[in-house]
C-alpha atoms as a PDB file:
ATOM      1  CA  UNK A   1     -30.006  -3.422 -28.711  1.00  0.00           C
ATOM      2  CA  UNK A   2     -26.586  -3.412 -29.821  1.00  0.00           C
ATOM      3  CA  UNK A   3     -25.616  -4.783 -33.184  1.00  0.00           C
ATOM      4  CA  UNK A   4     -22.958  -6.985 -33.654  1.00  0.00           C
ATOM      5  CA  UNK A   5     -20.328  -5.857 -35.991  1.00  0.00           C
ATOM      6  CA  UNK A   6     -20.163  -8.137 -39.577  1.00  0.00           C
ATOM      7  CA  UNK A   7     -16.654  -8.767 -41.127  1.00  0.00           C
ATOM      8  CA  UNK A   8     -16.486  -9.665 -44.794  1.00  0.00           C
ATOM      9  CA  UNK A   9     -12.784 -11.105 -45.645  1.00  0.00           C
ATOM     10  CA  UNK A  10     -11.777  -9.355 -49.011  1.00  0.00           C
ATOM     11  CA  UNK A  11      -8.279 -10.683 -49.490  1.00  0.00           C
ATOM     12  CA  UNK A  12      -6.170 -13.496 -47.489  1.00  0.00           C
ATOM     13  CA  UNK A  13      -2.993 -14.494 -47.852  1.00  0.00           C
ATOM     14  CA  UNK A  14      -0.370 -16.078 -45.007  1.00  0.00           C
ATOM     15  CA  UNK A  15       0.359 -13.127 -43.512  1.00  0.00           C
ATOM     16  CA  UNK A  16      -1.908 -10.161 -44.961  1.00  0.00           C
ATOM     17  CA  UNK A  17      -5.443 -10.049 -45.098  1.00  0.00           C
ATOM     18  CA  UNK A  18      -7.936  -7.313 -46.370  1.00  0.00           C
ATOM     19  CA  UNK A  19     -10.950  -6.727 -44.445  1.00  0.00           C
ATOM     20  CA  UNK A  20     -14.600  -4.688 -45.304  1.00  0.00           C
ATOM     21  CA  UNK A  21     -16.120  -4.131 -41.628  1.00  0.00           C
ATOM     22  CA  UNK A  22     -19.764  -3.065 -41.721  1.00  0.00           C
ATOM     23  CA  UNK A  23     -22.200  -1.161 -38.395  1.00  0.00           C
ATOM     24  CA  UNK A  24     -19.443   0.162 -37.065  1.00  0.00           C
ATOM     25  CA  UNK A  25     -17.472   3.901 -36.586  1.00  0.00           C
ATOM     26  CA  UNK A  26     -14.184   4.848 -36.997  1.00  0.00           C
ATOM     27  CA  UNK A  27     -13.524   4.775 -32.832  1.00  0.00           C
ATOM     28  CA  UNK A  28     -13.763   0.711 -33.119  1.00  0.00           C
ATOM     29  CA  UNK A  29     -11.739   0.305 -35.687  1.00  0.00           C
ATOM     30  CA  UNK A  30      -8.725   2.382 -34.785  1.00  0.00           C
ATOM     31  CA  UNK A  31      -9.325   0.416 -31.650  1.00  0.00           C
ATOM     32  CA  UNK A  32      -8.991  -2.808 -33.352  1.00  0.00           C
ATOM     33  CA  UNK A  33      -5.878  -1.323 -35.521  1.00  0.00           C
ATOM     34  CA  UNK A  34      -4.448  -0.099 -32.230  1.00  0.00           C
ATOM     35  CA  UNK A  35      -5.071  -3.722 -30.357  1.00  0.00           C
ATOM     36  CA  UNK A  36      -3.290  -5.541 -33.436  1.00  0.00           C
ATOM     37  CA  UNK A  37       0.010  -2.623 -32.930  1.00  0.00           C
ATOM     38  CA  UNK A  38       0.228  -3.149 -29.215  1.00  0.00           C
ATOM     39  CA  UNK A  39      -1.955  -5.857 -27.118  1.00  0.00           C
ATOM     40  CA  UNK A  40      -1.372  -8.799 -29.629  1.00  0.00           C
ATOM     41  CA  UNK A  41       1.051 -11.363 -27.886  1.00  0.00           C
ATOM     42  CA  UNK A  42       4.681 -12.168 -30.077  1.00  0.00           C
ATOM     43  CA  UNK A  43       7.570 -14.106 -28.955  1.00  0.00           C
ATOM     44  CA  UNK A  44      10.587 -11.757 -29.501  1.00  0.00           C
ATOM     45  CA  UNK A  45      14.080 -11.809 -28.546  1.00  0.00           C
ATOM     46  CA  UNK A  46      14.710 -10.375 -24.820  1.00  0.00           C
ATOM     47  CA  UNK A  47      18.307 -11.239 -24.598  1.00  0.00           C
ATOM     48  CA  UNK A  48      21.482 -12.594 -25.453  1.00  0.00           C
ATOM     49  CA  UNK A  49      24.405 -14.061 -24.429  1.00  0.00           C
ATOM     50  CA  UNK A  50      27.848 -14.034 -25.984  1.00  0.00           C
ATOM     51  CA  UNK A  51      30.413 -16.455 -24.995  1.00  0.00           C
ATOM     52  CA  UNK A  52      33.393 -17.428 -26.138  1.00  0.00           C
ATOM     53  CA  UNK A  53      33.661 -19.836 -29.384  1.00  0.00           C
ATOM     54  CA  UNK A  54      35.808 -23.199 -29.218  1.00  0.00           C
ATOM     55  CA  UNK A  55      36.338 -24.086 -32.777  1.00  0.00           C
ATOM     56  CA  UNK A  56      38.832 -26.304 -34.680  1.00  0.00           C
ATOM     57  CA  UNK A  57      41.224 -25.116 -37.254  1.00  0.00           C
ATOM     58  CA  UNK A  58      43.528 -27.411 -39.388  1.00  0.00           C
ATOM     59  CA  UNK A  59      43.256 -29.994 -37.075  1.00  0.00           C
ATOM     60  CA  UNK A  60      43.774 -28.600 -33.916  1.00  0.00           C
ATOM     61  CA  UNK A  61      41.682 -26.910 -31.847  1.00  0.00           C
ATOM     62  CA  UNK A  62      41.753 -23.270 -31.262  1.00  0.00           C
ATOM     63  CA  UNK A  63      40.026 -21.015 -28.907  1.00  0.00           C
ATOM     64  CA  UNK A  64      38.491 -17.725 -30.685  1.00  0.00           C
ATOM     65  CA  UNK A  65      36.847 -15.182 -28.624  1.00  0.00           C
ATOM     66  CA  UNK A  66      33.635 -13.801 -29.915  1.00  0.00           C
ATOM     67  CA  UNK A  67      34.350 -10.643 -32.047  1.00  0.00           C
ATOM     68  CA  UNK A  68      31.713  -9.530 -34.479  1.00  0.00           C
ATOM     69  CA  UNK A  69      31.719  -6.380 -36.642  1.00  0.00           C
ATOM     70  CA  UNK A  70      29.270  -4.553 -35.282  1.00  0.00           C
ATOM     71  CA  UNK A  71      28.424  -3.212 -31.492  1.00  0.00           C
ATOM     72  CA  UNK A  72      27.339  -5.645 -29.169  1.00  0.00           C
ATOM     73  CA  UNK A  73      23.856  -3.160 -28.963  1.00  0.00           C
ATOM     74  CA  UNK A  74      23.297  -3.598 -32.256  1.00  0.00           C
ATOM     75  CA  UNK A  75      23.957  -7.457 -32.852  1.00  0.00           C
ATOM     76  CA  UNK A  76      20.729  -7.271 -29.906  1.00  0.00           C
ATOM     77  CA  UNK A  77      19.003  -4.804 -31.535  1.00  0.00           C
ATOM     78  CA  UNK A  78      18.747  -7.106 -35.019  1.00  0.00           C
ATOM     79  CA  UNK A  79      18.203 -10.049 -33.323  1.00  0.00           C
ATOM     80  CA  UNK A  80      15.437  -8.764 -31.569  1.00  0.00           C
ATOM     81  CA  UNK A  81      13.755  -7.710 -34.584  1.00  0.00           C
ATOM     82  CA  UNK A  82      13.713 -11.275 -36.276  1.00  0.00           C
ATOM     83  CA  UNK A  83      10.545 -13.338 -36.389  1.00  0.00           C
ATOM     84  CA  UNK A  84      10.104 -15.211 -33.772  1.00  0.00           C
ATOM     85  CA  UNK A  85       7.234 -18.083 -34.545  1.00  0.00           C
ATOM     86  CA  UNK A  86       4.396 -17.875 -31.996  1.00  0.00           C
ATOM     87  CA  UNK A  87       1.659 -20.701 -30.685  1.00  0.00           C
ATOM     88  CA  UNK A  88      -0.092 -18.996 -27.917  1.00  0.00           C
ATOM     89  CA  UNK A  89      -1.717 -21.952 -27.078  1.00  0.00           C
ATOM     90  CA  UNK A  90       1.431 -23.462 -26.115  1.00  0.00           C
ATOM     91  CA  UNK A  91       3.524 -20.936 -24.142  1.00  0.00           C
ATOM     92  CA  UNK A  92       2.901 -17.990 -21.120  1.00  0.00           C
ATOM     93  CA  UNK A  93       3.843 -14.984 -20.185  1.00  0.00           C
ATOM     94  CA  UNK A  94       7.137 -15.344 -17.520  1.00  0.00           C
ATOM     95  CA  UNK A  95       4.553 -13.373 -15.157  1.00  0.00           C
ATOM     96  CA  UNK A  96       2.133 -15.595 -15.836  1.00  0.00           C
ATOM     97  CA  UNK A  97       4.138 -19.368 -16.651  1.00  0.00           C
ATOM     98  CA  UNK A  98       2.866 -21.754 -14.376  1.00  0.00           C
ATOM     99  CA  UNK A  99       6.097 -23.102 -13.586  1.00  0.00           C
ATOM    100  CA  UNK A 100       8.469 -20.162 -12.902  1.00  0.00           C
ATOM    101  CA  UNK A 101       5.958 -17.273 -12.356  1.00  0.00           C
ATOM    102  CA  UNK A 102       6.679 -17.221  -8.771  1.00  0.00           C
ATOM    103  CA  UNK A 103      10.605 -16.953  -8.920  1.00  0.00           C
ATOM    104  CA  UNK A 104      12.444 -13.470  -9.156  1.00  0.00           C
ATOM    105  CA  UNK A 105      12.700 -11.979 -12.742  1.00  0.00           C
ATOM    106  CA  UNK A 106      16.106 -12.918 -13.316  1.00  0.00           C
ATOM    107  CA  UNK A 107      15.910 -16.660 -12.701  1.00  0.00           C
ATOM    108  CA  UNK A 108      12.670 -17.069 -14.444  1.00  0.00           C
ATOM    109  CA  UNK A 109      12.585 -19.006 -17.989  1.00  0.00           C
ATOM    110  CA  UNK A 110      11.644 -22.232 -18.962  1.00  0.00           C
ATOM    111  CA  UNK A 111      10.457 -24.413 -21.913  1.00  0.00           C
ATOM    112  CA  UNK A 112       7.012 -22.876 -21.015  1.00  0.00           C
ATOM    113  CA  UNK A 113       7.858 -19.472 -21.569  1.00  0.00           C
ATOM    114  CA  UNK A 114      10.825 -19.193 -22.761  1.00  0.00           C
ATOM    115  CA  UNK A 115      12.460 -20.566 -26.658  1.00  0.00           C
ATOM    116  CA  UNK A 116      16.415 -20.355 -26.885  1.00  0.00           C
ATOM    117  CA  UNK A 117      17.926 -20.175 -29.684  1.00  0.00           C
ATOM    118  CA  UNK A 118      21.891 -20.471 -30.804  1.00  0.00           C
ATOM    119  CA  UNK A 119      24.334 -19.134 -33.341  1.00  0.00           C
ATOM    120  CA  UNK A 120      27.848 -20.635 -33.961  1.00  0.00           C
ATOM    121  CA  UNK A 121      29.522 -19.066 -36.645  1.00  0.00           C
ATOM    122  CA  UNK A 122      33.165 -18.223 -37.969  1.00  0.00           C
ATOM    123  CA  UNK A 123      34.318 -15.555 -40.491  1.00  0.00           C
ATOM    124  CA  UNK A 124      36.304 -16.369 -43.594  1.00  0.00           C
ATOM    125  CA  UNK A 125      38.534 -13.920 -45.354  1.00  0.00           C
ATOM    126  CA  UNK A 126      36.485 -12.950 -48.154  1.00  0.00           C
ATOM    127  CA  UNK A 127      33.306 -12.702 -45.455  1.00  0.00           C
ATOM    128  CA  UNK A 128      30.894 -14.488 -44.232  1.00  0.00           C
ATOM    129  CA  UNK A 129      26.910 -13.316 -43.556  1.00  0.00           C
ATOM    130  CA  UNK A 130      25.374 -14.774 -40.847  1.00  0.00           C
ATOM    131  CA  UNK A 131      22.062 -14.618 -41.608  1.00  0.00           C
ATOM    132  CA  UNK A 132      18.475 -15.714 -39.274  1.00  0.00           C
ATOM    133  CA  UNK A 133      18.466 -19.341 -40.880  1.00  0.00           C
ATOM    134  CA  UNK A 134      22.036 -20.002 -38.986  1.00  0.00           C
ATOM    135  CA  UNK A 135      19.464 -19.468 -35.755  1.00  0.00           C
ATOM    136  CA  UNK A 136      19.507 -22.917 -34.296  1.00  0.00           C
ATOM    137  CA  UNK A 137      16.670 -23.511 -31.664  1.00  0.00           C
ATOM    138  CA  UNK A 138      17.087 -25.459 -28.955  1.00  0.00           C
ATOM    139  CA  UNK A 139      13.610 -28.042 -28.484  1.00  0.00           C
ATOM    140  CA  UNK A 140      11.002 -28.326 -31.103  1.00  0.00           C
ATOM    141  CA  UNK A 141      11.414 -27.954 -34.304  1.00  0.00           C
ATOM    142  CA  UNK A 142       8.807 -26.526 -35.664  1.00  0.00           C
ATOM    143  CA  UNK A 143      10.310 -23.297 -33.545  1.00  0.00           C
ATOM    144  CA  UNK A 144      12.594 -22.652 -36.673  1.00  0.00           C
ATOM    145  CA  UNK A 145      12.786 -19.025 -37.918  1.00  0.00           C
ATOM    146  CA  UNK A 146      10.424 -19.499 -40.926  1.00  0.00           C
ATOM    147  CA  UNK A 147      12.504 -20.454 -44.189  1.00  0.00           C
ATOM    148  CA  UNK A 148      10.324 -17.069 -45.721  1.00  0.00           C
ATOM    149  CA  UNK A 149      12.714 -15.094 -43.355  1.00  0.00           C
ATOM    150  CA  UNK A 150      16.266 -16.762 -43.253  1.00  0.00           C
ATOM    151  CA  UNK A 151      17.803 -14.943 -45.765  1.00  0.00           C
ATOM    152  CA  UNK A 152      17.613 -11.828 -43.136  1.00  0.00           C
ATOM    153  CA  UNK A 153      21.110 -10.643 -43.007  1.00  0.00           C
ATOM    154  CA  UNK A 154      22.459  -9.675 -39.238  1.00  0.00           C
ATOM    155  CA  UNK A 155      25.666  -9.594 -39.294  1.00  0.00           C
ATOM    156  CA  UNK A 156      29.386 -10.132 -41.352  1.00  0.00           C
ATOM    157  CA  UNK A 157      32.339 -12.108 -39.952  1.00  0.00           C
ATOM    158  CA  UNK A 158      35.358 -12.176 -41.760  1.00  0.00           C
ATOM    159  CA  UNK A 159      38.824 -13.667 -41.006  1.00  0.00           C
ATOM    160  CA  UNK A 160      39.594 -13.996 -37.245  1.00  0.00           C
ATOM    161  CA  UNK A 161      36.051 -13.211 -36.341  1.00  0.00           C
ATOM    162  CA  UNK A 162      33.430 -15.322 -34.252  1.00  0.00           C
ATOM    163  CA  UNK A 163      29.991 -15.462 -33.286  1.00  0.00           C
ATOM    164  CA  UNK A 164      28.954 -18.171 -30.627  1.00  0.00           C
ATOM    165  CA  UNK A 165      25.927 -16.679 -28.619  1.00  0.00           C
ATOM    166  CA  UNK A 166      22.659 -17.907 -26.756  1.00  0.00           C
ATOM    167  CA  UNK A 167      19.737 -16.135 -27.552  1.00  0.00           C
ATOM    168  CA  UNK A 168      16.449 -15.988 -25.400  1.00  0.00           C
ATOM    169  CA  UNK A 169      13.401 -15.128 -26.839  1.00  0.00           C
ATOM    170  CA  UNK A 170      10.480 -14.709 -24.493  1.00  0.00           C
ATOM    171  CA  UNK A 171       6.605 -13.313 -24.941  1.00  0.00           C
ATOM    172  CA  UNK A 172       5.620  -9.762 -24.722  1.00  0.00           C
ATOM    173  CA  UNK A 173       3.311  -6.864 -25.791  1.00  0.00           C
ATOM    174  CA  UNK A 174       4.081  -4.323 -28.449  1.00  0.00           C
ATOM    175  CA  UNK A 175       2.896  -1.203 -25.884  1.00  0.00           C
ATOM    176  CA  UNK A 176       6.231  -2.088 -24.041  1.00  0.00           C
ATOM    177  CA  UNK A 177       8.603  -2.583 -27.026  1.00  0.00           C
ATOM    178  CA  UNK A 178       8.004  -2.037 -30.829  1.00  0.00           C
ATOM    179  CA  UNK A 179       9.776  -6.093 -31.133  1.00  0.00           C
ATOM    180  CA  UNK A 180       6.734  -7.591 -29.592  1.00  0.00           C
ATOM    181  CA  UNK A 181       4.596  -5.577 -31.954  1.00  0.00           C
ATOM    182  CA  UNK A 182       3.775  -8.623 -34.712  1.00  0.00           C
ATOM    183  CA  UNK A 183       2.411  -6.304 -37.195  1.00  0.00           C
ATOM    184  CA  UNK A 184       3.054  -3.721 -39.887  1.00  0.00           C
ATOM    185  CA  UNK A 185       1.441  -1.579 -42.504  1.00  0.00           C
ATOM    186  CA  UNK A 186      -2.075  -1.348 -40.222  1.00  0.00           C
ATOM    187  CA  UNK A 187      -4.292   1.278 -41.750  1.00  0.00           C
ATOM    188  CA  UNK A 188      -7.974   1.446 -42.669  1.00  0.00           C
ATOM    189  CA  UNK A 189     -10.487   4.110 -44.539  1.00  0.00           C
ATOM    190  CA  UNK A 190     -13.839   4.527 -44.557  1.00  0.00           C
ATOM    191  CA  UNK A 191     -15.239   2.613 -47.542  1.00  0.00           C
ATOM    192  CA  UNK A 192     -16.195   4.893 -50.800  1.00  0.00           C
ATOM    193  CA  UNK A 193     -18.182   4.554 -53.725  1.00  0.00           C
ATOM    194  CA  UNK A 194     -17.832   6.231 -57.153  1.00  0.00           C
ATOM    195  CA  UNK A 195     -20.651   8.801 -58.299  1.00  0.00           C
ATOM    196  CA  UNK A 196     -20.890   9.727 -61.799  1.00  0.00           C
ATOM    197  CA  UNK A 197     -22.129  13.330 -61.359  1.00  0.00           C
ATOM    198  CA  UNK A 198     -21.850  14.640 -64.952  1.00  0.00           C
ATOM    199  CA  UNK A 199     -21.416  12.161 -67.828  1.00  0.00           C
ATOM    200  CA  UNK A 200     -20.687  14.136 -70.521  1.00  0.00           C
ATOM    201  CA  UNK A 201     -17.921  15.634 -68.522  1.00  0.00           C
ATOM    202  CA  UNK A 202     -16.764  12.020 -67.429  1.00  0.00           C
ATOM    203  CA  UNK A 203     -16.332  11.311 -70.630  1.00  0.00           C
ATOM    204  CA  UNK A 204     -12.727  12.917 -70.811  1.00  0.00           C
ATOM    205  CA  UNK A 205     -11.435  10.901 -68.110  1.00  0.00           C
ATOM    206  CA  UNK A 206     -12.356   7.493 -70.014  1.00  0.00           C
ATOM    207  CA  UNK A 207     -11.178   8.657 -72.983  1.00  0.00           C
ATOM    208  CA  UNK A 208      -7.531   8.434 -71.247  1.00  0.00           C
ATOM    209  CA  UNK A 209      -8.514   4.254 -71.275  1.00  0.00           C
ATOM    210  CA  UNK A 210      -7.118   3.553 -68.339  1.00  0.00           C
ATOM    211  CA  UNK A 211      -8.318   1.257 -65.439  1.00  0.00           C
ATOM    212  CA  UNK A 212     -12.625   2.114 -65.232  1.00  0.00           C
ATOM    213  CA  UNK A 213     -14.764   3.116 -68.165  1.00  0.00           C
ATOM    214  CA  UNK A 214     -18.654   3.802 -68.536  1.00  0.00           C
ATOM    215  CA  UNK A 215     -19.537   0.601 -68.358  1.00  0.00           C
ATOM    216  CA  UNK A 216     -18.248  -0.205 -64.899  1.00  0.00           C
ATOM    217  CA  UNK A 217     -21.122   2.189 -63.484  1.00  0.00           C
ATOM    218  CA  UNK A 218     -24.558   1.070 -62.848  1.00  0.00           C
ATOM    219  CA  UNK A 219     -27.668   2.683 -64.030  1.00  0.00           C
ATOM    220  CA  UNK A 220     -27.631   5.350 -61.044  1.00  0.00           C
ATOM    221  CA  UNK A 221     -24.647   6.434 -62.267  1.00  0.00           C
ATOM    222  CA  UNK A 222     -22.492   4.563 -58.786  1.00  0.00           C
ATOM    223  CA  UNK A 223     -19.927   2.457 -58.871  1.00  0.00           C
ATOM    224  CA  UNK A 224     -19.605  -0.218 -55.679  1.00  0.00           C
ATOM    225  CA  UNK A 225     -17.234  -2.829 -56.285  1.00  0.00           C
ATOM    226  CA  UNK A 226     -14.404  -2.121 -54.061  1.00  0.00           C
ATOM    227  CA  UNK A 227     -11.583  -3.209 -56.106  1.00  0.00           C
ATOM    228  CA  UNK A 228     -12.719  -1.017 -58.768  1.00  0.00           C
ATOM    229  CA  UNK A 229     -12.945   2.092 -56.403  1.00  0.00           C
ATOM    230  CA  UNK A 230      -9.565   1.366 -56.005  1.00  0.00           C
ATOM    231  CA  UNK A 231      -8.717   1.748 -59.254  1.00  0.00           C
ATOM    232  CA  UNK A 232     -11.103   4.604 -59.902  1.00  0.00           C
ATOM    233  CA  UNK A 233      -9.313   6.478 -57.732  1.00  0.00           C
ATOM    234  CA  UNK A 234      -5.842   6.275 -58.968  1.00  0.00           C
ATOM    235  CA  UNK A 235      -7.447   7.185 -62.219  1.00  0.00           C
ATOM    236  CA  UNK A 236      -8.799  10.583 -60.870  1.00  0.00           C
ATOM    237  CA  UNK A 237      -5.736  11.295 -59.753  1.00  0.00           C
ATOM    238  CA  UNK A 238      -5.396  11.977 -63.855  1.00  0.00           C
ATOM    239  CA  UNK A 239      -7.890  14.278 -63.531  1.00  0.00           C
ATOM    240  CA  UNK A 240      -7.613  16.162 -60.259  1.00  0.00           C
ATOM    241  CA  UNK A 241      -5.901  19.511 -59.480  1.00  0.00           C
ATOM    242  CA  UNK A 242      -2.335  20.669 -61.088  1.00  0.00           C
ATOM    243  CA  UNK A 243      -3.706  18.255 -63.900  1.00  0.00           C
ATOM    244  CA  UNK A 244      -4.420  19.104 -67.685  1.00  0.00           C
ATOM    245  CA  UNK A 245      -8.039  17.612 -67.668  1.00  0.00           C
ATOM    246  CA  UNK A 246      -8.789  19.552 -64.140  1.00  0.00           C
ATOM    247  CA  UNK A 247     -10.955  22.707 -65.920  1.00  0.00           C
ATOM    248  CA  UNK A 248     -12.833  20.718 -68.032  1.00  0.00           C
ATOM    249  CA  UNK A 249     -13.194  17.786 -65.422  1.00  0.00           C
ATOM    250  CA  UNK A 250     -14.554  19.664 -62.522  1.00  0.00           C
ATOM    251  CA  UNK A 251     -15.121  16.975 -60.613  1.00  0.00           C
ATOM    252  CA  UNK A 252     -17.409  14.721 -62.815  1.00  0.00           C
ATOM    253  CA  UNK A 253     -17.322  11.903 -60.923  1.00  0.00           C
ATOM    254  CA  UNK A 254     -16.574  12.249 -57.107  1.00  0.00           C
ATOM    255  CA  UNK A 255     -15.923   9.784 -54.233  1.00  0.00           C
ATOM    256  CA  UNK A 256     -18.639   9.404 -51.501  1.00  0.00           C
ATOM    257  CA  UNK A 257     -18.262   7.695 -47.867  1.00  0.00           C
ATOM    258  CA  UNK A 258     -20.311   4.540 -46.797  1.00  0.00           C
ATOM    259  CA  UNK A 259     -21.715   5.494 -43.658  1.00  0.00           C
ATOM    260  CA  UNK A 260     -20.573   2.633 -41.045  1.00  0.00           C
ATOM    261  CA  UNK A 261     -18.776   0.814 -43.669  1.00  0.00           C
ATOM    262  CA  UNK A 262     -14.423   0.617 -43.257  1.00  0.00           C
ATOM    263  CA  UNK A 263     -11.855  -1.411 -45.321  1.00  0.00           C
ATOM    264  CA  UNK A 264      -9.043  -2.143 -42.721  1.00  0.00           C
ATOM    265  CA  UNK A 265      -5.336  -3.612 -43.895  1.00  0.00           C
ATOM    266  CA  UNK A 266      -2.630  -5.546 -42.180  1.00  0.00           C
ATOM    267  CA  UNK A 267       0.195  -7.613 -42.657  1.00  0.00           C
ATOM    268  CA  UNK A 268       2.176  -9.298 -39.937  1.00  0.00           C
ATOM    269  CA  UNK A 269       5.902 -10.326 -40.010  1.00  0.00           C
ATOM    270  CA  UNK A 270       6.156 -13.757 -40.307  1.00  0.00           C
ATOM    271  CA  UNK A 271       5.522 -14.761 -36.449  1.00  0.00           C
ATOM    272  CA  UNK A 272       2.542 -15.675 -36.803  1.00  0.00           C
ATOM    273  CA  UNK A 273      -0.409 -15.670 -39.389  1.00  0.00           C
ATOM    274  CA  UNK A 274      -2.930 -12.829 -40.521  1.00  0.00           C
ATOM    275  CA  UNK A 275      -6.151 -14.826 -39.241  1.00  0.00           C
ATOM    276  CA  UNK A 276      -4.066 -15.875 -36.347  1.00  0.00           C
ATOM    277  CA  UNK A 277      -3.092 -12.139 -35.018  1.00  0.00           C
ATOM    278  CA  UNK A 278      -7.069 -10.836 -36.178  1.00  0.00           C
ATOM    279  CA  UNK A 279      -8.359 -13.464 -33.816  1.00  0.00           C
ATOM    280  CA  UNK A 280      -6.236 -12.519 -31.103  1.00  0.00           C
ATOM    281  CA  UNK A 281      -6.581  -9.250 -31.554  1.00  0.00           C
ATOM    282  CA  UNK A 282     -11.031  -9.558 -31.373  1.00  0.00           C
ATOM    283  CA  UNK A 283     -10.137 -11.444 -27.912  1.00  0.00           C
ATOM    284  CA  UNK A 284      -8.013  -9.275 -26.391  1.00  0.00           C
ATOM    285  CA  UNK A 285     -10.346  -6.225 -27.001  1.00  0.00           C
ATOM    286  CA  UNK A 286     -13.316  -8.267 -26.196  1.00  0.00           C
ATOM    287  CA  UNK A 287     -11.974  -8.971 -22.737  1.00  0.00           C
ATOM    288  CA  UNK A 288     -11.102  -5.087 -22.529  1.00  0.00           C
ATOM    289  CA  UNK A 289     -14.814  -4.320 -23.357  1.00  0.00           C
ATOM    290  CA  UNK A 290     -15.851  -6.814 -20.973  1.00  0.00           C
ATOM    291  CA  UNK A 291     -14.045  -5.503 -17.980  1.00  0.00           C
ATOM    292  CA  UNK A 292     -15.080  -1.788 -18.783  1.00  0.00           C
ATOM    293  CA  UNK A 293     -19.076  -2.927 -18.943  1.00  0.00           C
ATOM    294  CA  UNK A 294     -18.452  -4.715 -15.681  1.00  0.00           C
ATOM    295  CA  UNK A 295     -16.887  -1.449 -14.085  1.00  0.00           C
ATOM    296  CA  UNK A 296     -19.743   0.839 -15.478  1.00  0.00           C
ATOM    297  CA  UNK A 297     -22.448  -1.696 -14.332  1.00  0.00           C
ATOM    298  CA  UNK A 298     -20.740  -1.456 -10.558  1.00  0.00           C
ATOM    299  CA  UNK A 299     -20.424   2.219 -10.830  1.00  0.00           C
ATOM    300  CA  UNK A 300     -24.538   2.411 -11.892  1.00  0.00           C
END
């Protein structure tokens, strides 16, 4: 019988969370930290378009071609690293949109797969930053590069300098590009406890009164609550090798694995939220895990 692995939310915010997973090894976790890098669907920018700008100046109008400071490649490459909010629910794959999937690559985009976004902007003399909240969308709303995000500088115009561009932001995988990848900062480690092995030598560590004392252990001499682990062991750091306390430590209180037990760490960037990309992340490699039992059952 196969047990079902049990997933205790530690910390939650918008777009971080901090989870303890429990019955499980470190294969299915990496797998799950691996599924979050690359298989999680994000909305990214694909391409752009620069035209040129028609813009009025004292009066009259004026035509200004678009002339930013910086390469054309990396105007793209900025843009494509910008937030791009994502509702699965609402939107396909271009190889998959219901609507344009069977036309050629190049001609396929619509409002089902497909958010366009604008940016018409003009350089003054003493500069001007264009920045993600001068991304207008074109259709809903609620599209908007998150106000978190629209201080995200991307480029400079100054006198005589224009940006007018279309921007096209479709839905992709992070295996094929590092823009579609929607999160950051992914790691786990197994979960430890603290183990009081000689208390008259621990004793010199809580005498330095920092974070854990005595009293934080229980009668057997352990100490479980994870966010005092933490802190336990940035205070044995105090105490560890190249340190003045190290001899007469000796490793009085140690660190010790919990067998089947991993604390796993994310944040995402701003497309979409933590819970959001952790669902999405349990389907995608429950469908994987699906299709590989199916193949082994065919094969015995």
């Amino acid at each position: 019988m196969i047990e079902m692995v049990k997933i205790k939310i530690l910390n939650e915010e918008e777009t971080s969370m901090r989870l303890l997973l429990s019955g499980t090894d470190r294969a299915f976790v990496n797998a799950l930290r691996r599924t979050m890098i690359s298989d999680v669907p994000k909305f990214a920018i694909d391409q752009m378009r620069i035209e040129l700008g028609l813009f009025k100046d004292d009066g009259s109008d004026e035509l200004f071609e678009s002339n930013s400071g910086l390469a054309d490649e990396q105007l793209a490459h900025r843009f494509a690293m910008i937030p791009i909010p994502t509702f699965h629910e609402e939107f396909h794959f271009q190889n998959e949109c219901p609507d344009c999937s069977s036309l050629v690559e190049e001609q396929r985009g619509c409002p089902n797969c497909q958010i366009i976004y604008t940016v018409s902007e003009r350089g003054v003399e003493e500069g001007h930053v264009v920045s993600a909240s001068n991304m207008n969308v074109i259709g809903d709303r609620k599209l908007d590069i998150p106000e978190a995000y629209g201080n995200i500088p991307l480029t400079k115009l100054f006198e005589g300098q224009v940006l007018h561009a279309y921007f096209y932001a479709i839905m992709g995988r992070g295996r094929d590009h590092a823009k579609f990848s929607p999160v950051a900062g992914v790691t786990f480690r197994a979960r430890q406890i603290g183990v009081m092995n000689i208390k008259t030598r621990s004793k010199s560590l809580f005498d330095l009164d920092l974070n854990i004392n005595a009293k934080d252990f229980n009668k057997d001499g352990k100490l479980t609550d994870i966010d005092k682990v933490d802190l336990l062991r940035d205070d044995l750091h105090h105490a560890g090798d190249g340190t003045e306390l190290q001899s007469e430590f000796k490793e009085a209180i140690t660190l010790e694995d919990v067998s089947g037990e991993f604390i796993l760490q994310f944040q995402t960037d701003g497309s979409m939220s933590a819970r959001t990309c952790l669902e999405c992340a349990c389907q995608e490699l429950a469908a994987r895990f699906s299709v590989i039992s199916a193949d082994l059952e065919d094969a015995l």
